[in-house]
Protein backbone atom coordinates (compact mmCIF):
# COMPACT_ATOMS: atom_id res chain seq x y z
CA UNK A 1 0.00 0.00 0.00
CA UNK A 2 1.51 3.38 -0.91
CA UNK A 3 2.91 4.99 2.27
CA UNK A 4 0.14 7.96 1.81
CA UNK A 5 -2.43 5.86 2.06
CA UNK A 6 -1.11 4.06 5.39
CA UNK A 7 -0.12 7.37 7.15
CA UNK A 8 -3.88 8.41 6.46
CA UNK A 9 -5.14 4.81 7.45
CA UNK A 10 -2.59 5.26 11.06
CA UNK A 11 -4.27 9.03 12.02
CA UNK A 12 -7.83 7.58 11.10
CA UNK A 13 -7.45 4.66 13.95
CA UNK A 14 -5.40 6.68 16.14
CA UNK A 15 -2.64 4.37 15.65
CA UNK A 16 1.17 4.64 14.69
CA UNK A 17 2.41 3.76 11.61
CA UNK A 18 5.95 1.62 12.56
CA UNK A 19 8.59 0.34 10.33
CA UNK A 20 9.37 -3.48 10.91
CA UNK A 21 11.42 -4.29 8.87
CA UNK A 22 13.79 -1.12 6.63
CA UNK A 23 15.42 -3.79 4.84
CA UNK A 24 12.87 -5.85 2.85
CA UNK A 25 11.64 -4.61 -0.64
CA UNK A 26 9.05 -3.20 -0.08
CA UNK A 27 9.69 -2.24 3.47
CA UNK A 28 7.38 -3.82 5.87
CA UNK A 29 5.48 -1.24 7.94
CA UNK A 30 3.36 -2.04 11.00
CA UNK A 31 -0.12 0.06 12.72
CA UNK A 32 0.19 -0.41 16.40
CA UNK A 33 0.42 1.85 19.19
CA UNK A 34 4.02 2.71 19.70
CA UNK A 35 3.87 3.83 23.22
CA UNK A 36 1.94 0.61 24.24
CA UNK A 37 4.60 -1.17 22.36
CA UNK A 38 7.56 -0.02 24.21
CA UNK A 39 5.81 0.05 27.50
CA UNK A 40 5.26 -3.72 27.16
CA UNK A 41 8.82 -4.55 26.08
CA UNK A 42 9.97 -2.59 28.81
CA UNK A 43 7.84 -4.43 31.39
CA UNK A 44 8.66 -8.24 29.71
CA UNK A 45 12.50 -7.36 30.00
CA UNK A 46 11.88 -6.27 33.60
CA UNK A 47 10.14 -9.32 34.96
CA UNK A 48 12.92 -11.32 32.88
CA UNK A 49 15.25 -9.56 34.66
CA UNK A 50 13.61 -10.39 38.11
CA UNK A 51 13.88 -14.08 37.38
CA UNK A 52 17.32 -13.62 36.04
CA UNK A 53 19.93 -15.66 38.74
CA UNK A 54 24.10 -14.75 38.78
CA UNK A 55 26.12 -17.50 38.53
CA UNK A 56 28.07 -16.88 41.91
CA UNK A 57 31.59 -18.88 42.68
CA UNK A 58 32.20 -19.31 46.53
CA UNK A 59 35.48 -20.47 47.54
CA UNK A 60 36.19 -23.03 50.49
CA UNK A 61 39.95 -22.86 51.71
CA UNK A 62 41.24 -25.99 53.22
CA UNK A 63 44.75 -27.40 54.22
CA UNK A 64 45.86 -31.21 53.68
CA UNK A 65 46.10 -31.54 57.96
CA UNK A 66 42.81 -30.83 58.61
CA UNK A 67 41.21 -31.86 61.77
CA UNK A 68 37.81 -34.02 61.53
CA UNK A 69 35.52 -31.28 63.07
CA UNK A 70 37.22 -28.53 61.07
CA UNK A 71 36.78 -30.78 58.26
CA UNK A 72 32.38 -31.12 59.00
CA UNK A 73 32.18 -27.63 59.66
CA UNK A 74 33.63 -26.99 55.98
CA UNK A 75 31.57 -29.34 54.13
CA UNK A 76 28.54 -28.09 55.98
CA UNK A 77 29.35 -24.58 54.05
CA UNK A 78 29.86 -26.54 50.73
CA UNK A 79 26.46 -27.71 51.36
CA UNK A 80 24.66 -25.04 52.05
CA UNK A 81 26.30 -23.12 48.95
CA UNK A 82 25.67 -25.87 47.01
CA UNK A 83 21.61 -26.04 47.77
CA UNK A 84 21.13 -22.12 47.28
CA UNK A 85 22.61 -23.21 43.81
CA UNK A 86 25.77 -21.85 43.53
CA UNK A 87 29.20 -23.22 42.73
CA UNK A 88 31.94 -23.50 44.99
CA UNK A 89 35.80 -23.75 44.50
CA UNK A 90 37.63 -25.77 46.62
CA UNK A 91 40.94 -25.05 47.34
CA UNK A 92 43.82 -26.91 49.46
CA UNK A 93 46.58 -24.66 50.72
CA UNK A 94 49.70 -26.37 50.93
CA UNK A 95 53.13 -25.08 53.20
CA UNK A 96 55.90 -26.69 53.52
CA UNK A 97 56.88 -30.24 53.53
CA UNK A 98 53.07 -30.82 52.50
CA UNK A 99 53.82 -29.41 48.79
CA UNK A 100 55.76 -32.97 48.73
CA UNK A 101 52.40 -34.82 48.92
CA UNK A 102 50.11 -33.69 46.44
CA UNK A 103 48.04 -36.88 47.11
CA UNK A 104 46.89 -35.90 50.78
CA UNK A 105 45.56 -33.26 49.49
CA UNK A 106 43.94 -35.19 45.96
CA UNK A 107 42.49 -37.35 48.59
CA UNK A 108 41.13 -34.62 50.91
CA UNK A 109 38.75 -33.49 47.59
CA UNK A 110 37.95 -36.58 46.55
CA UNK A 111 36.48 -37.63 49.78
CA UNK A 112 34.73 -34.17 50.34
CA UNK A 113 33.38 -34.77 46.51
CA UNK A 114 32.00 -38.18 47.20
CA UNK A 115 30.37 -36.65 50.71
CA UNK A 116 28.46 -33.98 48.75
CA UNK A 117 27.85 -35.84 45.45
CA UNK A 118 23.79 -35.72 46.53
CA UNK A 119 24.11 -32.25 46.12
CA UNK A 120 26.51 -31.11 43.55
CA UNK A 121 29.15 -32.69 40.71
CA UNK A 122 32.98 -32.23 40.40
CA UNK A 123 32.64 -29.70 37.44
CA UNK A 124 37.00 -29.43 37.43
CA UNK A 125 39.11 -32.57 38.49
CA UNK A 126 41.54 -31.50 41.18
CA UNK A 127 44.68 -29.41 39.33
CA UNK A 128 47.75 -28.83 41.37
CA UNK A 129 48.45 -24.72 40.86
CA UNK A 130 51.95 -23.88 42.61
CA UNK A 131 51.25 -24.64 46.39
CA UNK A 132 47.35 -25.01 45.83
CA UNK A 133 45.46 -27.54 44.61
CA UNK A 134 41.94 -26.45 42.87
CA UNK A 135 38.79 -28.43 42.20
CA UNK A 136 35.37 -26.91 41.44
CA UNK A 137 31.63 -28.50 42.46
CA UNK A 138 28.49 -27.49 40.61
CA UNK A 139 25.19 -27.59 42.04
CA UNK A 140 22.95 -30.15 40.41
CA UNK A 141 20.23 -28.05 40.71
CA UNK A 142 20.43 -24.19 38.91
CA UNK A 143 20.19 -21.00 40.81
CA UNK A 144 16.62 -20.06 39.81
CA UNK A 145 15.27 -23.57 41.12
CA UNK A 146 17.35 -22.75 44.10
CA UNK A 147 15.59 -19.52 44.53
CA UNK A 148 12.43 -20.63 44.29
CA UNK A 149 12.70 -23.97 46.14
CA UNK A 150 13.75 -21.06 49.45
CA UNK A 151 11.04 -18.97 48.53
CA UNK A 152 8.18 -21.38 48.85
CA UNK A 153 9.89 -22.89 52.06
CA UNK A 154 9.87 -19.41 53.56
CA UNK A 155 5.83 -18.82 52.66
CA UNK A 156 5.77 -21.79 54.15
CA UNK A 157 7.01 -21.06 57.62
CA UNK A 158 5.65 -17.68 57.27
CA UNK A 159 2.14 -19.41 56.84
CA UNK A 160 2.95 -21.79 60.03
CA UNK A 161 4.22 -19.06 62.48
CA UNK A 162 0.85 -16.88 61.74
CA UNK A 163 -1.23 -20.19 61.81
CA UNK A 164 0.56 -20.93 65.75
CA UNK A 165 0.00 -17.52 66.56
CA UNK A 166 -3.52 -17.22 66.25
């Protein structure tokens, strides 16, 4: 339709007259209200937003001669970062005489891997980097699931303190 024509068909239904598409031949033009348009792509990209999780990377420092409780204590924090869904980096600090025995520490990450393996996956074998040794864990479930999962069980607790307190 000539582009006459569509301006006048735009200002007779109160409508905007937008280009879709510049490049096609002829180019492909559009009736819609423009500030409805925009206010609607702006709200979409805001709720995606909301929903939108950050991959976050705790770190857990440990040394090859740790002590059993010392040793619970840490893998309680590697599994509580691993159920709110993010990933955590493990890393053994060697000094010393201990750089001489690499496998202490190889065996320290395999145990705590095996311990949490309900929860998360090595996502990095073990790599020996000067005096530390590295390994990575991923959550097997993702951040939003995470986020939601806590969300519910708070409702939840909010709905049985005000059902007790009544």
């Amino acid at each position: 339709m000539p582009l006459a024509k569509a301006l006048e068909l735009a200002q007779e239904y109160d409508l905007d007259l937008v280009e879709v598409a510049a490049n096609a031949r002829p180019p492909v033009c559009k009736l819609m209200d423009y500030g409805k348009f925009k206010y609607e792509s702006a709200m979409k990209a805001r709720e995606a937003r909301k929903n939108q999780a950050h991959t976050v990377i705790k770190e857990m420092k440990l040394r090859p001669k740790i002590d059993p409780h010392d040793y619970d204590t840490k893998k309680g924090h590697v599994v509580r970062f691993l159920k709110q869904g993010d990933k955590v980096k493990i890393t053994i600090m060697f000094r010393g005489r201990e750089q001489s025995r690499p496998e202490l520490g190889r065996r320290l990450l395999q145990r705590l891997a095996e311990d949490v393996q309900d929860l998360g996956f090595v996502e990095s074998t073990p790599k020996q980097d000067g005096r530390n040794m590295i390994m990575v864990l991923g959550p097997h479930k993702k951040k939003t699931e995470a986020m939601a999962e806590a969300r519910e069980l708070k409702a939840a607790r909010k709905a049985d303190s005000q059902g007790g307190a009544a």
